[in-house]
C-alpha atoms as a PDB file:
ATOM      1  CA  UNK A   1      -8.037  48.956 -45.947  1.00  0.00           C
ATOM      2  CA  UNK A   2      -5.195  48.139 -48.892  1.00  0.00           C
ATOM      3  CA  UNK A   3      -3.747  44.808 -49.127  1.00  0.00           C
ATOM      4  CA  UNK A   4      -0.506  46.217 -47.945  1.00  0.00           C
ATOM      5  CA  UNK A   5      -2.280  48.095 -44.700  1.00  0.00           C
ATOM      6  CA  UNK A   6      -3.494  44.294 -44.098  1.00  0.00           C
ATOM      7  CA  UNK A   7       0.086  41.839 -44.818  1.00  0.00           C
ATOM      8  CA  UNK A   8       1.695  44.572 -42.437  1.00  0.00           C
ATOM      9  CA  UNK A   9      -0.583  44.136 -39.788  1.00  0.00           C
ATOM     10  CA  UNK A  10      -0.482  40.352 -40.075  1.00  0.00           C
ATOM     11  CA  UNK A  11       3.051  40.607 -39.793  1.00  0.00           C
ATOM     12  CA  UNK A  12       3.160  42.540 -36.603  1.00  0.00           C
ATOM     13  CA  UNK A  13       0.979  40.678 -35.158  1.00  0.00           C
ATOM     14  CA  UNK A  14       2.608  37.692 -36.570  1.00  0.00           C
ATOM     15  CA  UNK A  15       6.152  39.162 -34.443  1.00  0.00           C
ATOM     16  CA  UNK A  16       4.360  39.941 -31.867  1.00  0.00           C
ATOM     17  CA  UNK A  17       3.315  36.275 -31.056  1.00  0.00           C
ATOM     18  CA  UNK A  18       7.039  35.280 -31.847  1.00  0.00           C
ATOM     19  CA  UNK A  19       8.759  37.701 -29.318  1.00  0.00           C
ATOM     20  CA  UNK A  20       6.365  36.920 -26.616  1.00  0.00           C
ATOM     21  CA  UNK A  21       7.129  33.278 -26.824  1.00  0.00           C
ATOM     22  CA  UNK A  22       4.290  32.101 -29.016  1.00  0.00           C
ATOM     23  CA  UNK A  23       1.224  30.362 -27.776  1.00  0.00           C
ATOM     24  CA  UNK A  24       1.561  28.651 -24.342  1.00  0.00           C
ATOM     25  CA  UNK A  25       1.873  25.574 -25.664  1.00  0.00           C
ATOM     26  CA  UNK A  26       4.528  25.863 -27.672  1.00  0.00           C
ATOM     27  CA  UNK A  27       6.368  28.143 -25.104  1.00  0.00           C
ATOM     28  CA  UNK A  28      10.071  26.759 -22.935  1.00  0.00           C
ATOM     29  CA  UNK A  29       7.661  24.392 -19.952  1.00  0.00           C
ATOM     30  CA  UNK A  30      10.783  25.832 -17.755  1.00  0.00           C
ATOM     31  CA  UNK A  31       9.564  29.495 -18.534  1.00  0.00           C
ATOM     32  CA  UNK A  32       6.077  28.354 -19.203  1.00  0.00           C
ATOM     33  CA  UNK A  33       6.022  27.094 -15.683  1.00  0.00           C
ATOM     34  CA  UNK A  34       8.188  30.235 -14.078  1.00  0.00           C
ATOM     35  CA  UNK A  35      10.944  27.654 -13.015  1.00  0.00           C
ATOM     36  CA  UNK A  36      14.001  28.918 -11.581  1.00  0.00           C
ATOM     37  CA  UNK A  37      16.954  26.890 -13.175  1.00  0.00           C
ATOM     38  CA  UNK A  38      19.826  26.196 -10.646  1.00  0.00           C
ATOM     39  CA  UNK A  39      22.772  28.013 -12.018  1.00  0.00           C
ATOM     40  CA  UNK A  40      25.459  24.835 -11.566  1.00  0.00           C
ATOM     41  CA  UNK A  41      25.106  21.260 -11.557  1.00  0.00           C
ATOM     42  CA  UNK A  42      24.707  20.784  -7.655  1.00  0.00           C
ATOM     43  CA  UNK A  43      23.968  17.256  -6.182  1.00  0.00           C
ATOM     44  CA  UNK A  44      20.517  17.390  -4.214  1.00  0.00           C
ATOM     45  CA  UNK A  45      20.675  17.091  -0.611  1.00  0.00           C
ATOM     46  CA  UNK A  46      20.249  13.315   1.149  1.00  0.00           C
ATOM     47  CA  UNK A  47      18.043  13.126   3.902  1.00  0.00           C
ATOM     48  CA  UNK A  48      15.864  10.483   5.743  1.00  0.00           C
ATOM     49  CA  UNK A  49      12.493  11.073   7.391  1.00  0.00           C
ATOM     50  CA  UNK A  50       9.856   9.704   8.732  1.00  0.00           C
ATOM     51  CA  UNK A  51       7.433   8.777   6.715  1.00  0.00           C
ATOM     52  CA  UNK A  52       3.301   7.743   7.881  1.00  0.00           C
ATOM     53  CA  UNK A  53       2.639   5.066   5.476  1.00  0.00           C
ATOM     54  CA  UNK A  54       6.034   3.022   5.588  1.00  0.00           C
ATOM     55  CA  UNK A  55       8.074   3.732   8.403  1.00  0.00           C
ATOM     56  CA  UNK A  56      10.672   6.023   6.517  1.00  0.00           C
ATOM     57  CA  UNK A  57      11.841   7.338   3.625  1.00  0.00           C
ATOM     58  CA  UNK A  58      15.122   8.690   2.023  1.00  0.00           C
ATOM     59  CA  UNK A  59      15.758  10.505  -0.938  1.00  0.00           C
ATOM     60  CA  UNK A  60      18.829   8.764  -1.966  1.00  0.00           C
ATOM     61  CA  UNK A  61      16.784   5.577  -2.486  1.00  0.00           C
ATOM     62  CA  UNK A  62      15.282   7.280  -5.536  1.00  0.00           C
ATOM     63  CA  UNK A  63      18.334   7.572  -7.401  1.00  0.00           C
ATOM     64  CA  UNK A  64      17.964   7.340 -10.970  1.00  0.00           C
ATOM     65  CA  UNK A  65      14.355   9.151 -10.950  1.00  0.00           C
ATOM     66  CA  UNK A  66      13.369  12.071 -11.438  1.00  0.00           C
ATOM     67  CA  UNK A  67      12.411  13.750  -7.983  1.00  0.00           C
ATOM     68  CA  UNK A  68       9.160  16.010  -7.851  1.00  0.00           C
ATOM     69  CA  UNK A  69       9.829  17.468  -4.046  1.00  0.00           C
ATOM     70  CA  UNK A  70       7.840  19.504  -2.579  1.00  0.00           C
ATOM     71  CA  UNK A  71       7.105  20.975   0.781  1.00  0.00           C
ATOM     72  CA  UNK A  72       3.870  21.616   2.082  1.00  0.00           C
ATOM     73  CA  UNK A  73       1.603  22.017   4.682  1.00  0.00           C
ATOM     74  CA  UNK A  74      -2.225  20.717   5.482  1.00  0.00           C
ATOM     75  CA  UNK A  75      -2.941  24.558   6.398  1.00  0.00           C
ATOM     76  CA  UNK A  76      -1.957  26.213   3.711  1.00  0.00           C
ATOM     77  CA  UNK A  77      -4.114  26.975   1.002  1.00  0.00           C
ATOM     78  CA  UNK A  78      -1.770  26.963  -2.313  1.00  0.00           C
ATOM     79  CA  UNK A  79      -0.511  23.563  -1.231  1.00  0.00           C
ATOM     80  CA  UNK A  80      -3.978  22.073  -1.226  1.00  0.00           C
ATOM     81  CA  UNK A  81      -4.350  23.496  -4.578  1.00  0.00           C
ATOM     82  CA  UNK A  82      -1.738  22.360  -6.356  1.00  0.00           C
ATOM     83  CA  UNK A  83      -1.875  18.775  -4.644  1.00  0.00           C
ATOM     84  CA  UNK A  84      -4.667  16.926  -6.739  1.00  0.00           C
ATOM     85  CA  UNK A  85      -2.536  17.911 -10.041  1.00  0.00           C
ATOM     86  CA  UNK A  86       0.574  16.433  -7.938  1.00  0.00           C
ATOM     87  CA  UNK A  87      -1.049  13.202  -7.481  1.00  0.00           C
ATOM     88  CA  UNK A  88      -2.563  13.375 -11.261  1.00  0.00           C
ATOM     89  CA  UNK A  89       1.023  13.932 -12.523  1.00  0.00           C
ATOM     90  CA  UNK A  90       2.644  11.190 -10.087  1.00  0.00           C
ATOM     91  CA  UNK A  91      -0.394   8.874 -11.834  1.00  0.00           C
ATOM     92  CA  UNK A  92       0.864   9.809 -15.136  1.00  0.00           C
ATOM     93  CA  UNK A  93       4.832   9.818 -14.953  1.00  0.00           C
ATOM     94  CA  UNK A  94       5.300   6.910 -12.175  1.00  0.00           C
ATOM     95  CA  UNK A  95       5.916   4.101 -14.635  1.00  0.00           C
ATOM     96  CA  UNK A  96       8.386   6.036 -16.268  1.00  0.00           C
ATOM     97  CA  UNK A  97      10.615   7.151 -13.550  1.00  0.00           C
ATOM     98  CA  UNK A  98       9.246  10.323 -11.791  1.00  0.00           C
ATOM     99  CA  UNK A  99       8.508  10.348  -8.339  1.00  0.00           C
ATOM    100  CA  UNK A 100       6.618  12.797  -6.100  1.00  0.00           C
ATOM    101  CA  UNK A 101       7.949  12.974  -2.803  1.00  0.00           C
ATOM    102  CA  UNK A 102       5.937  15.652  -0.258  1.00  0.00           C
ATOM    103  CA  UNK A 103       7.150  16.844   2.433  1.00  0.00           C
ATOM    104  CA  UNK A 104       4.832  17.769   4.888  1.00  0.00           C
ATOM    105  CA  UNK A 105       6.142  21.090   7.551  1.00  0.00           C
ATOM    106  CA  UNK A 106       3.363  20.208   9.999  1.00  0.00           C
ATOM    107  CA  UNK A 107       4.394  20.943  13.513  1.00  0.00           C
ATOM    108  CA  UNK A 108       1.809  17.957  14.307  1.00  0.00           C
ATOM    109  CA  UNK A 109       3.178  15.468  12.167  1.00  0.00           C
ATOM    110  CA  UNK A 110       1.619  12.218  11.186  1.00  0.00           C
ATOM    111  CA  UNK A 111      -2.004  13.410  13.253  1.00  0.00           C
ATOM    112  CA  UNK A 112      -2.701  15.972  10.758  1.00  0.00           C
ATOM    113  CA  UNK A 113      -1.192  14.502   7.906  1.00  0.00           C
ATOM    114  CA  UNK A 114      -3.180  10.836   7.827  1.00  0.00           C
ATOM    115  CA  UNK A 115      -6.159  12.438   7.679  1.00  0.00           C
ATOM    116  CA  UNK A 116      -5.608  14.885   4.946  1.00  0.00           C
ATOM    117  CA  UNK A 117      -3.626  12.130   2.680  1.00  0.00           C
ATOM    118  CA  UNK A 118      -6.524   9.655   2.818  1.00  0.00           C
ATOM    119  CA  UNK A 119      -9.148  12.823   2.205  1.00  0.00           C
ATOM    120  CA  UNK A 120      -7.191  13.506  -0.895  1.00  0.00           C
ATOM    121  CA  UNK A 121      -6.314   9.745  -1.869  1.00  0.00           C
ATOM    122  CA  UNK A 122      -2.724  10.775  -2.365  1.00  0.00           C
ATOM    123  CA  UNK A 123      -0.304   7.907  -3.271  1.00  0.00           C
ATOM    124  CA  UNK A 124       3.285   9.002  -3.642  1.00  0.00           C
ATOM    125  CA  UNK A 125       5.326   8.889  -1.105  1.00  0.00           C
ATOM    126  CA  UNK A 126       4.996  11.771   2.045  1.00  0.00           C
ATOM    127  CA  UNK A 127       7.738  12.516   4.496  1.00  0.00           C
ATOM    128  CA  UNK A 128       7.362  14.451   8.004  1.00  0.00           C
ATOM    129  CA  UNK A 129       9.866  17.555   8.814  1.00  0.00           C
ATOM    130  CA  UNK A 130       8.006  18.223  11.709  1.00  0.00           C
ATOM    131  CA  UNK A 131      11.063  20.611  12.897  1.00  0.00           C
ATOM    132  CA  UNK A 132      11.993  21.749   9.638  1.00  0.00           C
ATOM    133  CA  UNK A 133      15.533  20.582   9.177  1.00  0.00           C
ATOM    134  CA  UNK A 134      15.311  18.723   5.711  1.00  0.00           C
ATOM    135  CA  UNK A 135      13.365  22.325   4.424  1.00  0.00           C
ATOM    136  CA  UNK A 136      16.586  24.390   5.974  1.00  0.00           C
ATOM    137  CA  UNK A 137      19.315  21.370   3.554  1.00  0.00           C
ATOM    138  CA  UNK A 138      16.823  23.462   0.778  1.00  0.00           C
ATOM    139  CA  UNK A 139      16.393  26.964   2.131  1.00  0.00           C
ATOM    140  CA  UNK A 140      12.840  26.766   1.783  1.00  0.00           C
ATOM    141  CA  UNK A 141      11.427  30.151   3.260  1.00  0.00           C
ATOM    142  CA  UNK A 142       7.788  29.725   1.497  1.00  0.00           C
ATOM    143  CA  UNK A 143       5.108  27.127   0.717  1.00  0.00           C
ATOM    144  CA  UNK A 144       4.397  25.307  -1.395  1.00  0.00           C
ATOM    145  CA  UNK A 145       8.058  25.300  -2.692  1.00  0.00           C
ATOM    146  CA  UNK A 146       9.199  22.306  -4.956  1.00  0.00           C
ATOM    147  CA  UNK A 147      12.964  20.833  -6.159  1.00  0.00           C
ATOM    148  CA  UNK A 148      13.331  18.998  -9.324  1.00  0.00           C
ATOM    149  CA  UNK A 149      16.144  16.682  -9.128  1.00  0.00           C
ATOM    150  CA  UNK A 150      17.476  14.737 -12.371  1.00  0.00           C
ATOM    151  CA  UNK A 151      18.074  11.423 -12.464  1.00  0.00           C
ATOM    152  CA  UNK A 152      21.524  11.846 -11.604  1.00  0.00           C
ATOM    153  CA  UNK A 153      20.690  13.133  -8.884  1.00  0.00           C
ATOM    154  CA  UNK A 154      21.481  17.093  -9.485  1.00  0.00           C
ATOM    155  CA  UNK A 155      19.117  19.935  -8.068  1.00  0.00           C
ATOM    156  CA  UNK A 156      17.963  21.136 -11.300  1.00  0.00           C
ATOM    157  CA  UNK A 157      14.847  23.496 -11.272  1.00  0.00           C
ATOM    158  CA  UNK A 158      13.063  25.442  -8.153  1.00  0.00           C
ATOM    159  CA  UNK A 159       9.289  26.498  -8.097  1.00  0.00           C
ATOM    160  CA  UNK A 160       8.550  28.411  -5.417  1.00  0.00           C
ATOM    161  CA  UNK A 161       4.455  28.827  -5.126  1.00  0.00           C
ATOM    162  CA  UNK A 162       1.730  26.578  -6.494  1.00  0.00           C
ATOM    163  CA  UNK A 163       2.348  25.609  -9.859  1.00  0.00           C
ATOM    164  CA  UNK A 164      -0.389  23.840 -12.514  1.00  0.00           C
ATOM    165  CA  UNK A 165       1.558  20.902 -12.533  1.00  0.00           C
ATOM    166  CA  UNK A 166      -0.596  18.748 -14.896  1.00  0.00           C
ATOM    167  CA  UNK A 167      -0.538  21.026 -17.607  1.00  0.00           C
ATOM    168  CA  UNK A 168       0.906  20.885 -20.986  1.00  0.00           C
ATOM    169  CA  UNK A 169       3.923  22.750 -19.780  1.00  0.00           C
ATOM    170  CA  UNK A 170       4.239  20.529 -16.974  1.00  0.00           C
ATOM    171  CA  UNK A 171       3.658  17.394 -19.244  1.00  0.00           C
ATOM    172  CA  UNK A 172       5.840  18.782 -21.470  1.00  0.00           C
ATOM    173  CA  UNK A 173       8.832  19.187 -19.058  1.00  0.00           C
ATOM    174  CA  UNK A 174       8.804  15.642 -17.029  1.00  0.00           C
ATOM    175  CA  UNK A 175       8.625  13.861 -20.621  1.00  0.00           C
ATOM    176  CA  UNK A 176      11.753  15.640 -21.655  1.00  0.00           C
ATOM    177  CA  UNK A 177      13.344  14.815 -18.281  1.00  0.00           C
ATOM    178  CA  UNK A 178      12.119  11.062 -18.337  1.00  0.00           C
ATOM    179  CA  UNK A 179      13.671  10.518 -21.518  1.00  0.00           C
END
């Protein structure tokens, strides 16, 4: 093969890489992470629910962090994926402002939920819609389905399904937020 034959492959395959987005790593975390970016700056939602390890919990008391919610459920199988990479993430960011807040859509409440909290060892915070009414404030019609809300409080990006949340993508997006 010619040394021209070889510089233009290299350079297709050099665009190539470019118009797909490059290697992962290097790729936008919000497309990296097949986000859906809320269109305009809407305030998130306050609500209050019970909550199994202290009594309650509100989201307006997190005000100035950057929310990781997510609804769940103990029988559904992408949830209990993507949890230990919640709780690795939480372990990581905490200190710097992010908080994971799950919110469990067990009709059973607290009775299912202890149980599969302690399995796990979770330690952010968990909340109880037991009749769904804080998932209808977010329209949430599948699980696992998470909200990220900005520090100002503002509905930012949507993930609906299990996400890899303690990748570099992932890593890569909460550090720009918790700047």
């Amino acid at each position: 093969m010619s040394g021209r034959a070889v510089a233009a492959i290299l350079v297709l395959a050099l665009l190539a890489v470019v118009s797909l987005g490059g290697p992962v790593g290097a790729q936008n975390p919000v497309k990296a992470l097949d986000l859906i970016k809320v269109p305009r700056v809407q305030q998130a939602k306050d609500f209050e629910t019970p909550a199994p390890d202290r009594g309650s919990v509100k989201l307006s008391d997190f005000r100035g962090k950057v929310v990781f919610l997510n609804f769940w459920a103990t029988w559904c199988p992408p949830c209990k994926e993507e949890m230990p990479a919640m709780e690795r993430l939480y372990r990581k960011y905490k200190a710097q402002g992010l908080v994971v807040l799950a919110v469990s859509m067990d009709s059973e409440g607290a009775s299912v939920v202890d149980p599969f909290v302690k399995q796990h060892a979770l330690t952010f915070p968990i909340g109880l819609d037991r009749k769904g009414a804080v998932a209808g404030l977010y329209g949430v019609r599948a699980l696992p389905s998470t909200m990220i809300i900005d520090r100002q409080g503002n509905l930012s990006l949507i993930a609906l399904g299990p996400r890899e949340w303690d990748g570099k993508a992932a890593h890569s997006l909460f550090e720009s937020m918790l700047r």
